[in-house]
PDB file of N, CA and C in Angstrom:
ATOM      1  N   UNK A   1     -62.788  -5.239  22.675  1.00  0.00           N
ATOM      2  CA  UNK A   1     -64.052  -5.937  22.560  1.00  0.00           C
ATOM      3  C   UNK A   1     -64.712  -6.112  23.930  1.00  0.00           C
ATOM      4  N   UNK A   2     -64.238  -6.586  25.064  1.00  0.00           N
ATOM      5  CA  UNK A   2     -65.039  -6.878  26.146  1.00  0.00           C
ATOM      6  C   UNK A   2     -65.162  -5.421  26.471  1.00  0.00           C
ATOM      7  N   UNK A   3     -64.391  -4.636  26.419  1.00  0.00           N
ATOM      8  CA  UNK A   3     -64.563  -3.306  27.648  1.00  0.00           C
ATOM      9  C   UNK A   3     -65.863  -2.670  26.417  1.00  0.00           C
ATOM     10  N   UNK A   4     -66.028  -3.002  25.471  1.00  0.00           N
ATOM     11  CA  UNK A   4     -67.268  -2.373  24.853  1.00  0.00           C
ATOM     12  C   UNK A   4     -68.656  -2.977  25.139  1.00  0.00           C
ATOM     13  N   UNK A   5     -68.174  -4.649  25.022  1.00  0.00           N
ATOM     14  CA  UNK A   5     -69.444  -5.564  26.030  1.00  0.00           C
ATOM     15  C   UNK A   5     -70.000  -5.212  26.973  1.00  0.00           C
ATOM     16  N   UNK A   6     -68.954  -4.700  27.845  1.00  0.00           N
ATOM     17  CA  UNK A   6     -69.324  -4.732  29.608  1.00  0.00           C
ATOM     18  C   UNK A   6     -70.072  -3.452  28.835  1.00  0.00           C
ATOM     19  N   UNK A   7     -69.197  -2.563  28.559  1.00  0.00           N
ATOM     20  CA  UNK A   7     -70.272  -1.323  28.507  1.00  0.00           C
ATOM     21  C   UNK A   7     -71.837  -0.880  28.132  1.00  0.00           C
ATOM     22  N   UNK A   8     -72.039  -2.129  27.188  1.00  0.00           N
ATOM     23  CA  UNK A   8     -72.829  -2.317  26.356  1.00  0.00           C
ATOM     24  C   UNK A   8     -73.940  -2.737  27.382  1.00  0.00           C
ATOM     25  N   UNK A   9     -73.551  -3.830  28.102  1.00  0.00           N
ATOM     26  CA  UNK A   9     -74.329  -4.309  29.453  1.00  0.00           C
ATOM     27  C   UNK A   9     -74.448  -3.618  30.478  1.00  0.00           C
ATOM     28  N   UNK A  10     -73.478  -2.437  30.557  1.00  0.00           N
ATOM     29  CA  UNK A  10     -73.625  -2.010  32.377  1.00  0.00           C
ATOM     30  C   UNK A  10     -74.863  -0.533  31.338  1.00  0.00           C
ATOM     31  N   UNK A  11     -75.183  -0.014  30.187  1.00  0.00           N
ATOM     32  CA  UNK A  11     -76.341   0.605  30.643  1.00  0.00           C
ATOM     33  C   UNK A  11     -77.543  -0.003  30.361  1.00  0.00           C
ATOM     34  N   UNK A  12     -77.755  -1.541  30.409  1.00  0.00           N
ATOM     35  CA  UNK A  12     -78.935  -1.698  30.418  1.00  0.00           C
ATOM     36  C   UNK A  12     -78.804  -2.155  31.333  1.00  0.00           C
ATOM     37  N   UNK A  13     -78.282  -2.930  32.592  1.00  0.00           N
ATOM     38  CA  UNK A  13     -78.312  -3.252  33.857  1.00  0.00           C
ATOM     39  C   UNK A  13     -77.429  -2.421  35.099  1.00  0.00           C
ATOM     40  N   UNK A  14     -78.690  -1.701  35.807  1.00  0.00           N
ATOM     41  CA  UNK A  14     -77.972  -0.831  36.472  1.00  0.00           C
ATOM     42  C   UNK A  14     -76.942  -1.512  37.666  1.00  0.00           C
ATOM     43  N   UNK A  15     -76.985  -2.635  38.020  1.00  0.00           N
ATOM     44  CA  UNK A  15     -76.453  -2.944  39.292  1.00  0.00           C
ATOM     45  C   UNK A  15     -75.017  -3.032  38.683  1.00  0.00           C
ATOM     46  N   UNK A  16     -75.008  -3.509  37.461  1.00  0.00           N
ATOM     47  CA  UNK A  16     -73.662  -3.594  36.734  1.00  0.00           C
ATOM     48  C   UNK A  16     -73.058  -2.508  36.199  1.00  0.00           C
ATOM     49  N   UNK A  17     -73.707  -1.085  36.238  1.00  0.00           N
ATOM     50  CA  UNK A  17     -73.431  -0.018  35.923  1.00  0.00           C
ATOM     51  C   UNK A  17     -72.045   0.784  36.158  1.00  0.00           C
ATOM     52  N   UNK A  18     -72.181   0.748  37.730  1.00  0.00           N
ATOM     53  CA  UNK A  18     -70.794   1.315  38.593  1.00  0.00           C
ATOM     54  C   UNK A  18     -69.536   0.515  38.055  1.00  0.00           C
ATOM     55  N   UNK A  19     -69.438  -0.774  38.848  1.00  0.00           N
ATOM     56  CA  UNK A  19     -68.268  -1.069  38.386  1.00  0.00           C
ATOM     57  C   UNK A  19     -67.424  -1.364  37.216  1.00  0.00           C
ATOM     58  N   UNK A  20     -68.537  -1.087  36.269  1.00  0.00           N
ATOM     59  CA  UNK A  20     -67.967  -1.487  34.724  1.00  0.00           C
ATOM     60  C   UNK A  20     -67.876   0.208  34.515  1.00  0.00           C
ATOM     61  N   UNK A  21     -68.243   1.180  34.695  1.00  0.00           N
ATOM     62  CA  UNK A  21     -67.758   2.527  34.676  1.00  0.00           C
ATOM     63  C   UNK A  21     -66.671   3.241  35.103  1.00  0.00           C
ATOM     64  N   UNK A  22     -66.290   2.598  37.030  1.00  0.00           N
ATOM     65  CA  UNK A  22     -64.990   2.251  37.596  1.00  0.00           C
ATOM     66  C   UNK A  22     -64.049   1.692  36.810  1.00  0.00           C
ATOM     67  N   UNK A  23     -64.139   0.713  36.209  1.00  0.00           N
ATOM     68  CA  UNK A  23     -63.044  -0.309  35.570  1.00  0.00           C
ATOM     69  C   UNK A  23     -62.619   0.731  34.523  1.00  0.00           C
ATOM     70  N   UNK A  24     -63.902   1.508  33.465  1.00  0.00           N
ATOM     71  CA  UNK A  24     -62.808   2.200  32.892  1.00  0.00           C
ATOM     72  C   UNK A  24     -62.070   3.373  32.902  1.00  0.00           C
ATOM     73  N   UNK A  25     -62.326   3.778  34.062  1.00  0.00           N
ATOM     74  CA  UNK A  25     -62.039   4.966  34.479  1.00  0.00           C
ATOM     75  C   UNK A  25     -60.547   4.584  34.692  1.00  0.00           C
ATOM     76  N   UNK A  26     -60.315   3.913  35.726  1.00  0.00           N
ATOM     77  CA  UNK A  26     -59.337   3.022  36.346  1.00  0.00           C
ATOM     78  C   UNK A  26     -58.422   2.615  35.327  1.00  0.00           C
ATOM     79  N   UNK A  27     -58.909   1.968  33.785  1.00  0.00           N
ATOM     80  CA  UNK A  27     -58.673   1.681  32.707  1.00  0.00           C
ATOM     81  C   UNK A  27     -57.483   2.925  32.032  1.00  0.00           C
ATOM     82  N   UNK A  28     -58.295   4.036  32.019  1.00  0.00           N
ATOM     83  CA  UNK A  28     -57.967   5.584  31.266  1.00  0.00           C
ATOM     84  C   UNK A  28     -56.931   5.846  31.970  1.00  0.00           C
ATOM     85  N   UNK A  29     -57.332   5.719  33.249  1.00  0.00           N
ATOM     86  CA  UNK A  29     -56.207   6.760  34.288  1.00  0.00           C
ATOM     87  C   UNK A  29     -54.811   5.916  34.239  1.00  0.00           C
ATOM     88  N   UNK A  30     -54.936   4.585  34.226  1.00  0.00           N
ATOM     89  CA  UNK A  30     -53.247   3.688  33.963  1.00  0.00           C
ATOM     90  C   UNK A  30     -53.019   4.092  32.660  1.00  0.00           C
ATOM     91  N   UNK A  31     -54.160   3.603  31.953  1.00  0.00           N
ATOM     92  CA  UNK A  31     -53.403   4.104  30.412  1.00  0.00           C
ATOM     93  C   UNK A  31     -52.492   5.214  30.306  1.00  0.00           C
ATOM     94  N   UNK A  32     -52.792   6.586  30.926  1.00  0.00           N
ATOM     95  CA  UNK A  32     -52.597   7.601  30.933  1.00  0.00           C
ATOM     96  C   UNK A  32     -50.851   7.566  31.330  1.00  0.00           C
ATOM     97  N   UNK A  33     -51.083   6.791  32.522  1.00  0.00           N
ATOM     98  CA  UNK A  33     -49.955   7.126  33.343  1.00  0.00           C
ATOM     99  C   UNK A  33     -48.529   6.046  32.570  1.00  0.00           C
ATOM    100  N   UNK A  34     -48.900   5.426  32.039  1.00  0.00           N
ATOM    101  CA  UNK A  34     -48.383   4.781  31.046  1.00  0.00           C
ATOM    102  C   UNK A  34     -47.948   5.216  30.116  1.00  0.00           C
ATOM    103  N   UNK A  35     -48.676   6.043  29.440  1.00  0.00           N
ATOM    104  CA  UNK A  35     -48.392   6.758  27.884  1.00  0.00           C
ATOM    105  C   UNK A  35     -47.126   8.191  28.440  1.00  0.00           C
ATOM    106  N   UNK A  36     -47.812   8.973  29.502  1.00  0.00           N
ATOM    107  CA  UNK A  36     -46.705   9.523  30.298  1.00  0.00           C
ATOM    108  C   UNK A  36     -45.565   9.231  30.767  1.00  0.00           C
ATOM    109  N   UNK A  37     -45.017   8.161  31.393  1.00  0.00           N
ATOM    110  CA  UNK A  37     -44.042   7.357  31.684  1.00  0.00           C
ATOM    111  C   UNK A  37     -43.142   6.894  29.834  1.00  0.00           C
ATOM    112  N   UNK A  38     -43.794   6.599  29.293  1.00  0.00           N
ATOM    113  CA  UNK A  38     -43.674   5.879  28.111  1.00  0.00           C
ATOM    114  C   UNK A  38     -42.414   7.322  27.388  1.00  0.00           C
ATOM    115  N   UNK A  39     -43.887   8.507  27.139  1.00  0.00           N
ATOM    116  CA  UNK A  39     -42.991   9.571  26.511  1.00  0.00           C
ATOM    117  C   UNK A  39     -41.956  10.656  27.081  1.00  0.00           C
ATOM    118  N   UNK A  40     -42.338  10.217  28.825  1.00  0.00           N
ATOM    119  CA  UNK A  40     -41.167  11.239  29.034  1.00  0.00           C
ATOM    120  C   UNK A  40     -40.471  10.502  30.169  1.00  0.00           C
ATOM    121  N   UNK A  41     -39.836   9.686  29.883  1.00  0.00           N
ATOM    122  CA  UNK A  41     -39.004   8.543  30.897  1.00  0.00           C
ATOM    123  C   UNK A  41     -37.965   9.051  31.103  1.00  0.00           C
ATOM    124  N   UNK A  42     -36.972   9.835  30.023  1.00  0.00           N
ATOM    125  CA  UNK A  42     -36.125  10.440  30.426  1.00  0.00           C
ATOM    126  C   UNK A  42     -35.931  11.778  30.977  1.00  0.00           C
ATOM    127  N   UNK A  43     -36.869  12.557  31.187  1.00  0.00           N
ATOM    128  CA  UNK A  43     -37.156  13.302  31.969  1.00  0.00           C
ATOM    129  C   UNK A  43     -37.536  13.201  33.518  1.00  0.00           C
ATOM    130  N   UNK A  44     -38.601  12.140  33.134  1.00  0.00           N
ATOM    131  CA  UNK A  44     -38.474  12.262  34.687  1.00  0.00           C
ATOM    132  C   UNK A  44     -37.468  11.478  35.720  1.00  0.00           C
ATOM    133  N   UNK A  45     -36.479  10.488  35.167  1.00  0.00           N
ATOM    134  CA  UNK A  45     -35.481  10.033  36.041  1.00  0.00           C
ATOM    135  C   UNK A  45     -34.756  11.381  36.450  1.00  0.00           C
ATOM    136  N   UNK A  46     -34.663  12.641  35.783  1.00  0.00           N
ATOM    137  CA  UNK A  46     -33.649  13.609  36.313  1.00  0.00           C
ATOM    138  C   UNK A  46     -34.595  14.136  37.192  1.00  0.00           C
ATOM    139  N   UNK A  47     -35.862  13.766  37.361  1.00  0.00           N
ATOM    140  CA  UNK A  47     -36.444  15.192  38.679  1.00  0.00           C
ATOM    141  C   UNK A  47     -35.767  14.171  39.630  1.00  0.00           C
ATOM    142  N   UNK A  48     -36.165  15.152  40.771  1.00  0.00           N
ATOM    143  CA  UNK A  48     -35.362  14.791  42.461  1.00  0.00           C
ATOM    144  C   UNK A  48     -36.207  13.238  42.750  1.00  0.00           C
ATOM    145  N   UNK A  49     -37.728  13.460  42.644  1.00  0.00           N
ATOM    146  CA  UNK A  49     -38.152  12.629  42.731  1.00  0.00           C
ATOM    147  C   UNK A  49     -38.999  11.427  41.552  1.00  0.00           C
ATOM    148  N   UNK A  50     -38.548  10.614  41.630  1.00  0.00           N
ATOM    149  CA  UNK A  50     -39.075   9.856  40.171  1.00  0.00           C
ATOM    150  C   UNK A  50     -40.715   9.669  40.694  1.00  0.00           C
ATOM    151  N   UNK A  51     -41.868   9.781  39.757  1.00  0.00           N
ATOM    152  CA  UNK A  51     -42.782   9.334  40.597  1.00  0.00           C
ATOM    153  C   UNK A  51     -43.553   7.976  40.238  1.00  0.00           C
ATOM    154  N   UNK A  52     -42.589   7.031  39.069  1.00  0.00           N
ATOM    155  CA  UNK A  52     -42.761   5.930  38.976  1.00  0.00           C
ATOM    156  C   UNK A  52     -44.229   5.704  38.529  1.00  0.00           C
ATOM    157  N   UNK A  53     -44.556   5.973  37.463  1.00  0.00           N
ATOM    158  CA  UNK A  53     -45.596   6.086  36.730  1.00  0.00           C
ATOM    159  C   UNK A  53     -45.933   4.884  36.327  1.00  0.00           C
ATOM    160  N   UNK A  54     -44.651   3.934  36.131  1.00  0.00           N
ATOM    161  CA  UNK A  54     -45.030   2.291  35.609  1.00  0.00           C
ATOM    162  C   UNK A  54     -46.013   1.461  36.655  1.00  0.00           C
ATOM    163  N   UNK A  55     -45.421   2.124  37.481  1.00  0.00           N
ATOM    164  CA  UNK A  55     -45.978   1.505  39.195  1.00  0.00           C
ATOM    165  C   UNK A  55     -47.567   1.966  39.225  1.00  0.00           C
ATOM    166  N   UNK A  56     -47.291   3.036  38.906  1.00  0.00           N
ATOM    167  CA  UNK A  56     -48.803   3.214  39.221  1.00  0.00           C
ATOM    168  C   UNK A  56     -50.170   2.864  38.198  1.00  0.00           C
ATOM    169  N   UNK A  57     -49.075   2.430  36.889  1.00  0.00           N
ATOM    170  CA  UNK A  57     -49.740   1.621  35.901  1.00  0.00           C
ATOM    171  C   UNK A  57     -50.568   0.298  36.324  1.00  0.00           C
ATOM    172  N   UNK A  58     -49.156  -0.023  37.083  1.00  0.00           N
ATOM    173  CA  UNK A  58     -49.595  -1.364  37.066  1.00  0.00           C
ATOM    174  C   UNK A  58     -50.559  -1.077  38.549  1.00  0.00           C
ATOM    175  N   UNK A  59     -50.865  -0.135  39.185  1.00  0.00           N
ATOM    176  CA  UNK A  59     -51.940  -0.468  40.446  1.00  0.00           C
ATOM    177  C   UNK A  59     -52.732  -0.716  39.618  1.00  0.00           C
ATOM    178  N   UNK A  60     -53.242   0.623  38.542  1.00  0.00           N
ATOM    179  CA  UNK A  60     -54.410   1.602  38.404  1.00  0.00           C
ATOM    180  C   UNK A  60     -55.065   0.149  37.216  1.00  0.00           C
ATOM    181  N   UNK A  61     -54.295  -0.641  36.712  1.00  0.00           N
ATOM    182  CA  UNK A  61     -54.677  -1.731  35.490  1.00  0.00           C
ATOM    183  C   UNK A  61     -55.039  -2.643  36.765  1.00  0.00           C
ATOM    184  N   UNK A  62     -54.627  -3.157  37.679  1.00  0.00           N
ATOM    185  CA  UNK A  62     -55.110  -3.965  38.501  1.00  0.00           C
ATOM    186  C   UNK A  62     -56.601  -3.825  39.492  1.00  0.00           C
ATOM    187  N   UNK A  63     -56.635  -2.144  39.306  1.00  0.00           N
ATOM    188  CA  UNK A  63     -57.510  -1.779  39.883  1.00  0.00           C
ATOM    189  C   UNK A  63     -59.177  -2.186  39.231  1.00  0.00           C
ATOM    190  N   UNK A  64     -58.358  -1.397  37.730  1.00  0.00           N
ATOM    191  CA  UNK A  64     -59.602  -1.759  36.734  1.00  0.00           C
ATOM    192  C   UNK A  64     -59.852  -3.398  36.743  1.00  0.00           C
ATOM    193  N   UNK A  65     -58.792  -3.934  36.616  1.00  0.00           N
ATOM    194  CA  UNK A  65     -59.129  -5.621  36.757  1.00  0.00           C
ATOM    195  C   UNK A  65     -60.121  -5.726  37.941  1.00  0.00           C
ATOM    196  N   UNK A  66     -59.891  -5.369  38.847  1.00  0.00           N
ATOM    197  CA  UNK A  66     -60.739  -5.675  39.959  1.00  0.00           C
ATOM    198  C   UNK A  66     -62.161  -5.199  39.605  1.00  0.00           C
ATOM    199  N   UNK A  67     -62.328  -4.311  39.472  1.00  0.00           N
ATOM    200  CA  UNK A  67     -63.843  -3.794  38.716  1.00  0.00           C
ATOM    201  C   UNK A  67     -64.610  -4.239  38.172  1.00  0.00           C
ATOM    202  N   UNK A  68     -63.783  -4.721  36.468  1.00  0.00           N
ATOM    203  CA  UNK A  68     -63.898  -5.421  35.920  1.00  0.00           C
ATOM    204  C   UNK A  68     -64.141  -7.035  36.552  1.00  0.00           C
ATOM    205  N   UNK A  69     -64.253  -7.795  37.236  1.00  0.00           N
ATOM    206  CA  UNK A  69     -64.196  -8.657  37.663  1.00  0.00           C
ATOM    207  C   UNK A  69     -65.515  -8.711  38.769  1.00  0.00           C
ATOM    208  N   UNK A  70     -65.702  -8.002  39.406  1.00  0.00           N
ATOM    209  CA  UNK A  70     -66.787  -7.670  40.484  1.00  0.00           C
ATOM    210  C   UNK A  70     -68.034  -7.338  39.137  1.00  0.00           C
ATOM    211  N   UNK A  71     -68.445  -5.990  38.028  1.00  0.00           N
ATOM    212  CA  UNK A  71     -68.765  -6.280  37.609  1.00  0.00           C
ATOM    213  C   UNK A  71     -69.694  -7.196  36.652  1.00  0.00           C
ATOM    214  N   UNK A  72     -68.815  -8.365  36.139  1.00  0.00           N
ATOM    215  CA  UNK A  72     -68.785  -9.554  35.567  1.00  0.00           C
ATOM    216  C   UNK A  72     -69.716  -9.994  36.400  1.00  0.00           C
ATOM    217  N   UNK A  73     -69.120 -10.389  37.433  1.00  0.00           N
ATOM    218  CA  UNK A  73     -69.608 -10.762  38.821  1.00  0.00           C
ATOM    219  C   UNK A  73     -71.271 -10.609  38.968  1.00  0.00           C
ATOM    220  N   UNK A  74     -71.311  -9.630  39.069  1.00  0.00           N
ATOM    221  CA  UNK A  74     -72.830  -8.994  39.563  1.00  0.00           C
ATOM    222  C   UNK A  74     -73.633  -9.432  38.149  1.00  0.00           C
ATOM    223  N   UNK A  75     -73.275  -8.936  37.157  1.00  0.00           N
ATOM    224  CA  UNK A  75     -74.077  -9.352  35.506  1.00  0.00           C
ATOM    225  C   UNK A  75     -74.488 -11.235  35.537  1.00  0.00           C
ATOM    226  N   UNK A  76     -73.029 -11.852  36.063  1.00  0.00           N
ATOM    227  CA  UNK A  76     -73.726 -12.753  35.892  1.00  0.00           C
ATOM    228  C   UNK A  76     -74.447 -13.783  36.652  1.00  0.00           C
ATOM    229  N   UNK A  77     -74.570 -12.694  38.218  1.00  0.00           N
ATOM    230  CA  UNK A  77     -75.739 -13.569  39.169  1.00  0.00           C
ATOM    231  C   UNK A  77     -77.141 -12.622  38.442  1.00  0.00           C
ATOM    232  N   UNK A  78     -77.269 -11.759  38.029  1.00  0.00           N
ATOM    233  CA  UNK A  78     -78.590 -11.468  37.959  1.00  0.00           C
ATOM    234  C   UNK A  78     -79.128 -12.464  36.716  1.00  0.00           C
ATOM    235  N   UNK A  79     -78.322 -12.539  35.958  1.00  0.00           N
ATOM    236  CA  UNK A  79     -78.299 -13.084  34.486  1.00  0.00           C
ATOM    237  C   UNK A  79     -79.053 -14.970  34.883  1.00  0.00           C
ATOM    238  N   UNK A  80     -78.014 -15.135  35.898  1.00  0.00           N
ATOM    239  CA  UNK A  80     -78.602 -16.775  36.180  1.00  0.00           C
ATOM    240  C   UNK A  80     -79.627 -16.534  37.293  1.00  0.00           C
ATOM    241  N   UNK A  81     -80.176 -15.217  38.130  1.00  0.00           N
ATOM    242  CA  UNK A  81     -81.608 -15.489  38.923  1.00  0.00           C
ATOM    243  C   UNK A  81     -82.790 -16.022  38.398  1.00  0.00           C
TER     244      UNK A  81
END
């Protein structure tokens, strides 16, 4: 529901545009790395190098949080000018 809000808002307000586009990008790309980690966990503990996909879940979701949050941010100083 919100990530359809924001969306809903960032194309009628451009200043809010970017970072609610960032967030879900940011959004997709953890998801991703998540669903990867998720289905092949036991595979990748045997490569040489693990490349810890949970980890980078949790940047890439924090990242989008941040977006998401700046965002918000910007929507709702123009909203109260």
């Amino acid at each position: 529901y919100c990530i359809r809000k924001f969306y809903l808002l960032s194309t009628r307000i451009g200043h809010v545009q970017k970072p609610i586009k960032m967030a879900g990008v940011w959004a997709a790309v953890g998801a991703t790395f998540w669903l990867l980690d998720k289905l092949a966990c036991d595979h990748l503990q045997q490569l040489p190098l693990n490349p810890q996909l949970h980890g980078w879940w949790h940047f890439c979701t924090a990242t989008a949080l941040w977006f998401g949050i700046e965002g918000a941010d910007k929507y709702l100083r123009i909203k109260n000018d």
